[in-house]
N, C-alpha and C. Protein backbone atom coordinates (compact mmCIF):
# COMPACT_ATOMS: atom_id res chain seq x y z
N UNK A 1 5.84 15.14 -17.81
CA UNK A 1 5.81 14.08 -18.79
C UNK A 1 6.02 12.73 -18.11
N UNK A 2 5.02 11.36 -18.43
CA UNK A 2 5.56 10.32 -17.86
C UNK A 2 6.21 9.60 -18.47
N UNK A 3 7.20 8.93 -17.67
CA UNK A 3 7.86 8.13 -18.51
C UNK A 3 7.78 6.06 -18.01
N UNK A 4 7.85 5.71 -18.94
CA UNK A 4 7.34 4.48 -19.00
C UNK A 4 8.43 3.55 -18.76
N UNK A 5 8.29 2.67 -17.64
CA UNK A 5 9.09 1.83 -16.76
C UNK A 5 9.03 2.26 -15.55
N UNK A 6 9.10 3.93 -15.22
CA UNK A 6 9.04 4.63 -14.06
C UNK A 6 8.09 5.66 -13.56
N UNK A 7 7.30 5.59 -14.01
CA UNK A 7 5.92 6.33 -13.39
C UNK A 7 4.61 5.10 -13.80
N UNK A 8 4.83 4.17 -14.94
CA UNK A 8 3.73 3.22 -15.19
C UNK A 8 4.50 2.22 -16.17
N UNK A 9 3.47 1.28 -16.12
CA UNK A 9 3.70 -0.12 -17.23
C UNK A 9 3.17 -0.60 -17.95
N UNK A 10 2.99 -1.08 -18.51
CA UNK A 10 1.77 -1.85 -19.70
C UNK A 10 1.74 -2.95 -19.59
N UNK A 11 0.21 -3.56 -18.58
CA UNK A 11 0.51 -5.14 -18.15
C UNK A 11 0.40 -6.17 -19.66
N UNK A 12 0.30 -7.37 -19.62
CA UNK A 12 0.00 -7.92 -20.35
C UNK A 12 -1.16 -7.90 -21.41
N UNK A 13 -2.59 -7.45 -20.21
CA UNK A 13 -3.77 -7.01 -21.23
C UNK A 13 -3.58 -5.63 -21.81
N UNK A 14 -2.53 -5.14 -21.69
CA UNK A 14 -2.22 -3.45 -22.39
C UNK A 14 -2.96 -2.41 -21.56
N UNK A 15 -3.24 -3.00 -20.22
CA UNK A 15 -3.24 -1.83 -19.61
C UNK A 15 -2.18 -0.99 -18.98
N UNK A 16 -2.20 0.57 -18.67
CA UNK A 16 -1.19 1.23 -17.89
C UNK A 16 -1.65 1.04 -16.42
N UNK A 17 -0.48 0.88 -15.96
CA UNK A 17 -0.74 0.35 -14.55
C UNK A 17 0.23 1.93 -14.20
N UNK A 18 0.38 2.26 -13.18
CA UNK A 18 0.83 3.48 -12.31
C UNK A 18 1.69 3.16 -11.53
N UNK A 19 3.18 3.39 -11.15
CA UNK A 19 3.93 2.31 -10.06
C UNK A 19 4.00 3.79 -8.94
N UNK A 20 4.67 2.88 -8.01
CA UNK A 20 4.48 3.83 -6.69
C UNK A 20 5.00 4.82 -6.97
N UNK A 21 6.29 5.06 -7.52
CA UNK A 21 7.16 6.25 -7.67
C UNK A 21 6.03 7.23 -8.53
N UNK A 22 5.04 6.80 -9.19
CA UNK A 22 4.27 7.66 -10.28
C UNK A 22 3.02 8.33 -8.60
N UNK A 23 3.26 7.62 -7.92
CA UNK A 23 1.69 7.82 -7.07
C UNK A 23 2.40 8.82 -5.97
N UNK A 24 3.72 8.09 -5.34
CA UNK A 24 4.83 9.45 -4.38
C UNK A 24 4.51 10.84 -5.29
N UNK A 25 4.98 11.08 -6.69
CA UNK A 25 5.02 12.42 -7.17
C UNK A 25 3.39 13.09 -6.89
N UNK A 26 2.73 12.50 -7.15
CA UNK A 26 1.49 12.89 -7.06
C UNK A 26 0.88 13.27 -6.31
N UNK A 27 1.57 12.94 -5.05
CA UNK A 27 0.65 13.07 -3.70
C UNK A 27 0.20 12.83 -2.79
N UNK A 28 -0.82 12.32 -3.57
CA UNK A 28 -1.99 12.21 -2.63
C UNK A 28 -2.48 10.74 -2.82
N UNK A 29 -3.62 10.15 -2.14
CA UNK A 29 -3.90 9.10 -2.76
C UNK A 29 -6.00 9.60 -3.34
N UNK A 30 -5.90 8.43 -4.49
CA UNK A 30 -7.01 8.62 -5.40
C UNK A 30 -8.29 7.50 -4.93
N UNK A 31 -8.14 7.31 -4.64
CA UNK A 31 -8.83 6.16 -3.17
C UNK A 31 -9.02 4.95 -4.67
N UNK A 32 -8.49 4.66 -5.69
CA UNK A 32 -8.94 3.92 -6.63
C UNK A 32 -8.71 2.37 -6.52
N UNK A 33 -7.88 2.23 -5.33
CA UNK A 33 -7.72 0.97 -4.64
C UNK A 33 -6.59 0.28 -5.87
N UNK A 34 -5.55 1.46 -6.12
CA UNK A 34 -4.45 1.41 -7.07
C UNK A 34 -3.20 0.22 -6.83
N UNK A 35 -2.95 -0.55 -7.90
CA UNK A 35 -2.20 -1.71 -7.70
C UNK A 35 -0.96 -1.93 -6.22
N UNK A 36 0.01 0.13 -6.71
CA UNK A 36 0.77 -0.24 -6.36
C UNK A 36 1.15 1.08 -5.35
N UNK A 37 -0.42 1.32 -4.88
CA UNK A 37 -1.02 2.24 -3.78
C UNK A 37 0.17 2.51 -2.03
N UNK A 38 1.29 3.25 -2.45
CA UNK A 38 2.22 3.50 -1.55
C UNK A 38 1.06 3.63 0.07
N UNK A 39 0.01 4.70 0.09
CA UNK A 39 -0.50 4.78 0.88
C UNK A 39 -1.71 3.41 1.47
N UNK A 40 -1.50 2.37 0.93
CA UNK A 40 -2.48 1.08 1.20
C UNK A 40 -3.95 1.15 1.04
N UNK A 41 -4.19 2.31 0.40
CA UNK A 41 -5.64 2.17 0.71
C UNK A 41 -6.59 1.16 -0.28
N UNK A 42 -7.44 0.48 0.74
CA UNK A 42 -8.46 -0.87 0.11
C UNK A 42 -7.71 -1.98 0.46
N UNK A 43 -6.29 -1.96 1.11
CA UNK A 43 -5.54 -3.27 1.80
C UNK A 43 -6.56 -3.51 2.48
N UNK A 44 -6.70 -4.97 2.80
CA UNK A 44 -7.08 -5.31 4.56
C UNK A 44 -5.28 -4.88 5.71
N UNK A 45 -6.14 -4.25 6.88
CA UNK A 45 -5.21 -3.91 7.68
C UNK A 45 -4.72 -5.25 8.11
N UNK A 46 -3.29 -5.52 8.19
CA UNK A 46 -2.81 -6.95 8.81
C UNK A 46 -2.67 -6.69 10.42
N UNK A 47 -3.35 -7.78 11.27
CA UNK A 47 -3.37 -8.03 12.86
C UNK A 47 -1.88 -8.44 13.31
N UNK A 48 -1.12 -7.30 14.34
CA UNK A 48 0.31 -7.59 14.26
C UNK A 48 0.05 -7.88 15.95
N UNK A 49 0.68 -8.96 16.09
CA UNK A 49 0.61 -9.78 17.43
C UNK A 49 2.06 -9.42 18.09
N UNK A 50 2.25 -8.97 19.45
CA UNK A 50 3.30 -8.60 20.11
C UNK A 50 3.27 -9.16 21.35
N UNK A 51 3.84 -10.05 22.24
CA UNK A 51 4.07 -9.93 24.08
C UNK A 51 4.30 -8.67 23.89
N UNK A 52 3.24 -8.13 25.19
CA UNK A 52 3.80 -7.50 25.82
C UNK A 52 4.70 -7.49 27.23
N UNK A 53 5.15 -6.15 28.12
CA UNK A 53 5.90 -6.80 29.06
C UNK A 53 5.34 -8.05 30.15
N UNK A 54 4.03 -7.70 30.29
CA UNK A 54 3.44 -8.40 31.36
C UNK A 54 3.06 -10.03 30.92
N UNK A 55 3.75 -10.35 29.53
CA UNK A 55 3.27 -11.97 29.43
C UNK A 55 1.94 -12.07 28.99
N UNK A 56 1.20 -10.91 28.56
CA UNK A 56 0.01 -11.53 27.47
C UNK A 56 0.51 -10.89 26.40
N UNK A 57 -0.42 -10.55 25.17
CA UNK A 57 -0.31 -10.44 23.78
C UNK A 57 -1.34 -9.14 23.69
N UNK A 58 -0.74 -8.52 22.78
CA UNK A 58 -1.43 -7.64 21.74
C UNK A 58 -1.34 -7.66 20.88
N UNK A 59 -2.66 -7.00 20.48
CA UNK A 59 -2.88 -7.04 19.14
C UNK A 59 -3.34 -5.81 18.45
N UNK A 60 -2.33 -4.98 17.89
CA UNK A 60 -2.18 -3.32 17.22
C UNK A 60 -2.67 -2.88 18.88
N UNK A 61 -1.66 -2.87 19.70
CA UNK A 61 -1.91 -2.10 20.79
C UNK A 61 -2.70 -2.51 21.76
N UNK A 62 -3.87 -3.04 21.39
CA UNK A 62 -4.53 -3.75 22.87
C UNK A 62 -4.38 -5.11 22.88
N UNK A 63 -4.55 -5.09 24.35
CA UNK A 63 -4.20 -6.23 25.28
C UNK A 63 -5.93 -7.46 24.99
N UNK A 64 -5.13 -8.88 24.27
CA UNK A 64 -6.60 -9.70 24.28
C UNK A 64 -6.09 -11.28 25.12
């Protein structure tokens, strides 16, 4: 049974929206590019910039 505040919400236009805790029980992901999609899918991946030891930069692992 869902319960409402904690598995979904009713936005303003009266739709049910699904919150993460409703999408964790579930599983899996529904590739529906879901608001509050624990697994990210349909994000753009964000470019995470690091020094590495040698004094240049990476970027998700390689060296640019």
């Amino acid at each position: 049974m869902l319960q409402e505040n904690i598995d979904y919400y009713i936005n303003e236009d009266g739709n049910f929206v699904f919150t993460r805790e409703y999408h964790l029980k579930r599983g899996n992901c529904c590739k529906n590019k879901c608001l509050h999609c624990p697994w990210d899918f349909g994000k753009e991946k964000q470019i995470k910039e690091v020094e590495n030891g040698s004094g240049g930069i990476e970027e998700n692992g390689e060296n640019v």
